[in-house]
Protein backbone atom coordinates (compact mmCIF):
# COMPACT_ATOMS: atom_id res chain seq x y z
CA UNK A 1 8.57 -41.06 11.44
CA UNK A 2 11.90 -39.22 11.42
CA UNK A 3 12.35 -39.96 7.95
CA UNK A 4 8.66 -38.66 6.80
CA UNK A 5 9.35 -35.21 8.44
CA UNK A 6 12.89 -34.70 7.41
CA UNK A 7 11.51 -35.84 3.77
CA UNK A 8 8.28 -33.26 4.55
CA UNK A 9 10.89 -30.76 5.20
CA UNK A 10 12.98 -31.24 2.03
CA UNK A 11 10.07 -30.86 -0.09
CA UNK A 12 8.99 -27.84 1.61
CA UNK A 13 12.50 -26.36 1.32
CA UNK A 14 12.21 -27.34 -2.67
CA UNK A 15 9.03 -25.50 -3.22
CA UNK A 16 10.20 -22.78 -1.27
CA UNK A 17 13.51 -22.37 -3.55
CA UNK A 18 11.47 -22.70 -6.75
CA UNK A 19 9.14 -19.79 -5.60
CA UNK A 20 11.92 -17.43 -4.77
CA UNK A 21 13.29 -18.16 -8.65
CA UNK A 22 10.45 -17.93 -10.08
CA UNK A 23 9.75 -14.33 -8.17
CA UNK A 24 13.63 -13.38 -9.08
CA UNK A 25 13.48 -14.11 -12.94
CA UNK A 26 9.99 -11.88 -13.57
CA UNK A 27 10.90 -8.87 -15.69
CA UNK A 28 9.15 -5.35 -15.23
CA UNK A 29 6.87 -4.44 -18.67
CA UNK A 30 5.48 -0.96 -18.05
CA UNK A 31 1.48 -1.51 -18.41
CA UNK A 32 -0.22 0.83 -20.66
CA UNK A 33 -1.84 3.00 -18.09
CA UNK A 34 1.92 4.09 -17.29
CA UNK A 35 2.74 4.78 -20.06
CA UNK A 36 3.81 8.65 -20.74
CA UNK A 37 1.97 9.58 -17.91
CA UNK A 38 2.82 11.67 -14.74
CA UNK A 39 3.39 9.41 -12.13
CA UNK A 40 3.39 10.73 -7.98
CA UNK A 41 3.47 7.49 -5.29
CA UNK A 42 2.00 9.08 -1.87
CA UNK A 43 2.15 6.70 1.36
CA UNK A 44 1.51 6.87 5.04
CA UNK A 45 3.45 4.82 7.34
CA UNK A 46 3.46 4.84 11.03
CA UNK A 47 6.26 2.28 10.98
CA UNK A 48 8.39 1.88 7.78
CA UNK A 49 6.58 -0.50 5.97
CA UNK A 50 4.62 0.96 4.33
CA UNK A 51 7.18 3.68 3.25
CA UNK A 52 9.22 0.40 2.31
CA UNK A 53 6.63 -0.47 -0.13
CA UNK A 54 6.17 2.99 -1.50
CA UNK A 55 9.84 3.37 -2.38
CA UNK A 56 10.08 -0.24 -3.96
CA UNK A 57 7.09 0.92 -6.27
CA UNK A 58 8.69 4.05 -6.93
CA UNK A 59 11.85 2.81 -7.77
CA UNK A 60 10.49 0.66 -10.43
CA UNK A 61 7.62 2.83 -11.95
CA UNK A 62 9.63 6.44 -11.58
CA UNK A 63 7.65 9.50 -11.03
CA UNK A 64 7.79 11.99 -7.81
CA UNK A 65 7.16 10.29 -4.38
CA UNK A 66 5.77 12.16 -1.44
CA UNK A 67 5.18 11.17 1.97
CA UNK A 68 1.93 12.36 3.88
CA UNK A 69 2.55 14.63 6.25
CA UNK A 70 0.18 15.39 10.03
CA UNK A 71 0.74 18.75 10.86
CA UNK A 72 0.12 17.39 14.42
CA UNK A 73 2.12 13.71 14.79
CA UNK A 74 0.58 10.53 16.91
CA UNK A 75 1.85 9.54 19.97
CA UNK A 76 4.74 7.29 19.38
CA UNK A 77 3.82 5.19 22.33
CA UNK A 78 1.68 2.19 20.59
CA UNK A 79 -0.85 2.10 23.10
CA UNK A 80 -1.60 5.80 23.62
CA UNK A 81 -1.60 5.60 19.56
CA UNK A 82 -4.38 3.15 19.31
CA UNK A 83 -6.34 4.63 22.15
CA UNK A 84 -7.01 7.92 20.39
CA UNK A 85 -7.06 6.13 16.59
CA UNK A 86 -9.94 4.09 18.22
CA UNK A 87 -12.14 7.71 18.97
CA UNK A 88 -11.32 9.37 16.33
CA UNK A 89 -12.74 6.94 13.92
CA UNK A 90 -15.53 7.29 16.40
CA UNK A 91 -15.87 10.56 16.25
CA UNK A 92 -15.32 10.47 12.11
CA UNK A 93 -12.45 12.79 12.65
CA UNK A 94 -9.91 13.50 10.01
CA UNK A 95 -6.33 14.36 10.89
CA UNK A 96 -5.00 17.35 9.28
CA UNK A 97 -2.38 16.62 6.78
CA UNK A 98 0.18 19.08 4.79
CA UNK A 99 -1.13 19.27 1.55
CA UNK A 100 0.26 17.68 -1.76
CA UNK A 101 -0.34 18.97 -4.88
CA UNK A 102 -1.68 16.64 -7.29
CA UNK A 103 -3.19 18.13 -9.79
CA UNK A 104 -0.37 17.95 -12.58
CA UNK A 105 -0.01 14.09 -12.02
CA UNK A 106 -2.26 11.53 -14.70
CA UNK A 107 -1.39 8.70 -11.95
CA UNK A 108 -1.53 8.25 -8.19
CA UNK A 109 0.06 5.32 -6.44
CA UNK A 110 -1.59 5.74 -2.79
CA UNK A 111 -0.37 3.22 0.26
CA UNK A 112 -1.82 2.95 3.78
CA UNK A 113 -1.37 0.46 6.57
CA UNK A 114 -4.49 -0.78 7.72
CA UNK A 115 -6.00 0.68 11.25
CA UNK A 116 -8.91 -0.73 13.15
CA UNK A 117 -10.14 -3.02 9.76
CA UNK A 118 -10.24 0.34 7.59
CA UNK A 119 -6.97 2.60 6.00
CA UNK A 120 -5.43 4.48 7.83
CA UNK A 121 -7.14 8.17 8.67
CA UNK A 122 -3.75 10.31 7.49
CA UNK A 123 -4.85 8.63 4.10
CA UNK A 124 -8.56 9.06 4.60
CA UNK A 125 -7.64 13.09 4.78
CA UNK A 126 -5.66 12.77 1.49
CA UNK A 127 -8.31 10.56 -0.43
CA UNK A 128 -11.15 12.92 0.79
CA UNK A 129 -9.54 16.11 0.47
CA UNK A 130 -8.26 16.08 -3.09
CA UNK A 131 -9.86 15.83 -6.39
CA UNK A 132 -9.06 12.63 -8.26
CA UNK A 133 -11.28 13.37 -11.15
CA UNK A 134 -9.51 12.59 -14.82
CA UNK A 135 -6.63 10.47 -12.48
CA UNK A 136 -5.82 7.00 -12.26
CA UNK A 137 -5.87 5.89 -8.55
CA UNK A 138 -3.50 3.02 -7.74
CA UNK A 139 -3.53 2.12 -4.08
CA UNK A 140 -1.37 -0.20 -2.31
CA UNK A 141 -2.37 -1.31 1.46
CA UNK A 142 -0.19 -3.14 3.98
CA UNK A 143 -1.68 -5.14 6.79
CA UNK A 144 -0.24 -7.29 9.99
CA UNK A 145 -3.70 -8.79 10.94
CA UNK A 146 -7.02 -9.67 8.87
CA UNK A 147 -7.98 -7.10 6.01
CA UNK A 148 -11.53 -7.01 4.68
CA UNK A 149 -10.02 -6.22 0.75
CA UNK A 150 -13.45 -5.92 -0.29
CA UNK A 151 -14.03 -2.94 2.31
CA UNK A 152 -11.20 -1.51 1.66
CA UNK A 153 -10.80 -1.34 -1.90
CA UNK A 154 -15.03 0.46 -1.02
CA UNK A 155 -13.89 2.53 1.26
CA UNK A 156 -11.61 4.06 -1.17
CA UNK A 157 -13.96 4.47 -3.77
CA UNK A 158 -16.57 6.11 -1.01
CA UNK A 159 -13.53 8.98 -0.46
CA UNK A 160 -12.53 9.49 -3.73
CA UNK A 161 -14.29 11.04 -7.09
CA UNK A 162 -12.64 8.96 -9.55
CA UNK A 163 -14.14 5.68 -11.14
CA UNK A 164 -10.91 4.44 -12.14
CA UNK A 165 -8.91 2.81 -9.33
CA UNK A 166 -7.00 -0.21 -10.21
CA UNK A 167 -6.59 -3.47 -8.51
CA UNK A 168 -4.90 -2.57 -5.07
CA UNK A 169 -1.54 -4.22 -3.69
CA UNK A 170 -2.25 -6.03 -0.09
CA UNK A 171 0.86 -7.02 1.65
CA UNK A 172 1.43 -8.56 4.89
CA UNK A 173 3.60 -5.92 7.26
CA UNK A 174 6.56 -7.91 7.45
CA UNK A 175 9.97 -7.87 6.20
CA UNK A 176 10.36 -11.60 4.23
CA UNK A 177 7.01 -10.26 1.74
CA UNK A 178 8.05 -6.43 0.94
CA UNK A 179 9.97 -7.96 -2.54
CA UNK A 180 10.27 -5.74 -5.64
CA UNK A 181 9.59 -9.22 -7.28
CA UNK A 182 6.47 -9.05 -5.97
CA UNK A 183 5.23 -5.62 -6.51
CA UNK A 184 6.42 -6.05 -10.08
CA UNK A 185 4.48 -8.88 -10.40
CA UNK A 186 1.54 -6.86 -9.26
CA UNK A 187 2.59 -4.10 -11.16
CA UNK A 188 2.71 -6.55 -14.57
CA UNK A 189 -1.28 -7.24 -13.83
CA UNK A 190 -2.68 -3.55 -12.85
């Protein structure tokens, strides 16, 4: 028995090694929707990583990055935080947020952490308060718990008056999955 779980382990370890190659050796190729366009990457997050994410996408697709703004923060206690999320999306409210000016920008990366199954509402007020029309909507979502992509990826159509939003990022909210391999490889298929 010793033997089958040390061996278990061992291959485990193997495939694990060959997956972290295989993510280090994938090259960035710009897809055509980047190219020669104005690029902005705009992100909400309550607790880095999301920002993380933002940053890593910015670093490898350029452009102007921009993070959004409440002109009124959230409580930084967790609890308190989640207490007044909760009736607010009750109450359909909409945080006020500083504006960003997007109108001179072709393409909009646009990240969110996921609150109560939906995005968050800091990102709600920037989808629903700008004008996406003639722009390329890119959004990239990170999640600790379940995420209902389908939704999502609805919900951000819903807020937005743009038909052309590309095939969102999802990533698990924690440190070991926030690779640039990763988001390049996403970024390779958008």
């Amino acid at each position: 028995m010793k033997f089958l779980l040390i061996g278990i382990f061992i291959t485990l370890l193997a495939i694990a090694i060959c997956k972290i190659i295989e993510l280090k050796n994938i090259k960035y190729h710009r897809p055509e929707i980047l190219t020669d366009k104005k690029i902005l990457t705009v992100y909400y997050s309550n607790n880095g990583n999301t920002k993380s994410v933002g940053e890593n996408i910015n670093s490898i697709v350029g452009g102007d990055i921009k993070e959004l703004e409440l002109t009124e923060k959230y409580p930084s206690n967790i609890f308190t935080m989640s207490k007044l999320v909760r009736k607010q999306i009750q109450e359909d409210y909409l945080p006020q947020i500083k504006n960003i000016d997007i109108s001179n920008y072709d393409v909009i990366f646009v990240g969110s952490p996921i609150w109560n199954f939906s995005i968050s509402l800091p990102a709600k007020s920037f989808l629903k308060n700008n004008n996406f029309e003639n722009k390329t909507l890119i959004p990239f979502i990170t999640y600790s718990g379940g995420a209902n992509k389908t939704k999502i990826v609805g919900e951000i159509k819903d807020l937005t008056n743009t038909n052309d939003i590309k095939k969102p990022l999802f990533m698990l909210e924690n440190g070991i999955f926030l690779t640039k391999e990763q988001i390049t490889k996403w970024l390779n298929n958008i």
